[in-house]
Protein backbone atom coordinates (compact mmCIF):
# COMPACT_ATOMS: atom_id res chain seq x y z
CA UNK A 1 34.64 13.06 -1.03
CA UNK A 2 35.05 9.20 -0.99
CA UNK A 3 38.82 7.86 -0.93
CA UNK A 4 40.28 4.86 -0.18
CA UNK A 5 43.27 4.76 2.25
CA UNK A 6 46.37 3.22 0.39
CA UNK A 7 45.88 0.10 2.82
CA UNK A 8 42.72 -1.11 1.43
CA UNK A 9 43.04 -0.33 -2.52
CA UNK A 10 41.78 -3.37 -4.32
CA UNK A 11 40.21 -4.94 -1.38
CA UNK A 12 36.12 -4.22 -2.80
CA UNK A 13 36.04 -1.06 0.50
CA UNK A 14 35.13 1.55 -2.77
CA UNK A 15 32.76 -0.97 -4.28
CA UNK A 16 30.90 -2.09 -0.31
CA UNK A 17 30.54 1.74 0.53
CA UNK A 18 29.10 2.98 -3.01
CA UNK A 19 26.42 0.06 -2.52
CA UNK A 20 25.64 1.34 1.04
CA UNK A 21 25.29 4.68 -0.39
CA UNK A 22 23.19 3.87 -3.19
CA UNK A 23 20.99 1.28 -0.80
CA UNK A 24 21.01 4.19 1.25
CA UNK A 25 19.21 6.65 -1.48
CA UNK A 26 17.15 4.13 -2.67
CA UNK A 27 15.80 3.62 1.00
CA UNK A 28 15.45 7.51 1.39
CA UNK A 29 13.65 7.74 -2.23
CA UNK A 30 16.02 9.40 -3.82
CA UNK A 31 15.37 9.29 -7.54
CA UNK A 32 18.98 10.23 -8.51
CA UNK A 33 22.47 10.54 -7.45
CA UNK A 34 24.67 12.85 -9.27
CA UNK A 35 28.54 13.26 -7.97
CA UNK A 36 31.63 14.97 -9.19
CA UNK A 37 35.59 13.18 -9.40
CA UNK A 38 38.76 13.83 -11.26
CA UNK A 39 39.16 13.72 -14.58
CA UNK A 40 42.98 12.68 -14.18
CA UNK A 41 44.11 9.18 -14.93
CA UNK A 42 44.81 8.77 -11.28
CA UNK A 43 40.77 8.80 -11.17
CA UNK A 44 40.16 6.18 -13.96
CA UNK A 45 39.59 3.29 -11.47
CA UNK A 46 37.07 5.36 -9.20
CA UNK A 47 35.05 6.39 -13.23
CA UNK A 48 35.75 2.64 -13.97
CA UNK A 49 33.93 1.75 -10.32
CA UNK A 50 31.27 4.35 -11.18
CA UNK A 51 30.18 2.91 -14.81
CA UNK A 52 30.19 -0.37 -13.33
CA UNK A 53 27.71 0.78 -11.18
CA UNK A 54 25.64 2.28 -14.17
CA UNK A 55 26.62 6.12 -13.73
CA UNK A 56 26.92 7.57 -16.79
CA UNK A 57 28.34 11.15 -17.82
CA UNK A 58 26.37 14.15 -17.41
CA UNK A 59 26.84 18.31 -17.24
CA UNK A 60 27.68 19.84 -14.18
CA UNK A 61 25.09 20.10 -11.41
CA UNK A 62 24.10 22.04 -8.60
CA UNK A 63 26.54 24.56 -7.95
CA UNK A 64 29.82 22.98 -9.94
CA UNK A 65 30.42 24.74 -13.00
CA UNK A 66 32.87 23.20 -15.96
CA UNK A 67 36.01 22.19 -15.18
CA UNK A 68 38.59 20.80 -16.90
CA UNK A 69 40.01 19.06 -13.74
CA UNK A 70 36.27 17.72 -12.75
CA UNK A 71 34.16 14.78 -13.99
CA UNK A 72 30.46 14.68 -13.44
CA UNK A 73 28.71 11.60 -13.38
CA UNK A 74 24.66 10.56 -12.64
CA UNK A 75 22.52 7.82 -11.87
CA UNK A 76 18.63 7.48 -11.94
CA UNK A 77 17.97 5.40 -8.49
CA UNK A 78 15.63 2.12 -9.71
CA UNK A 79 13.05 1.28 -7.12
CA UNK A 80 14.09 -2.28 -8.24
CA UNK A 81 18.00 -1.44 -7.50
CA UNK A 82 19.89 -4.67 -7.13
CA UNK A 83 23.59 -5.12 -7.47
């Protein structure tokens, strides 16, 4: 689970450790990362930060099963990633 504490909303700490993850995948040779949020509104900024980052909507994965409450999201790892 990734959340940001209240004091450092809107200060780019969601955006810095999502590219250290993904630098981190690439690194490992991961080919894709697939991860799960909300599907409230309170999560739009975290889907918004997501797309941004090219994830896109998929089924659920692994384990997960539907859920109305749950949001699955994927992203094929470029061996050229830049951001």
């Amino acid at each position: 689970m990734m959340r940001t504490s209240s004091a450092y909303l809107r200060k780019g700490v969601a955006k810095r450790v999502l590219e250290h993850n993904l630098e981190e995948a690439k690194r490992r040779g991961y080919r894709r990362v697939s991860l799960e949020t909300g599907s409230l509104a309170v999560f739009d900024p975290a889907r918004m930060l997501y797309a941004s980052f090219g994830f896109h909507y998929c089924p659920p994965f692994a384990d997960y099963l539907e859920d109305p409450n749950s949001v699955f999201l994927t992203k094929e790892i470029d061996v050229f990633y830049q951001r």
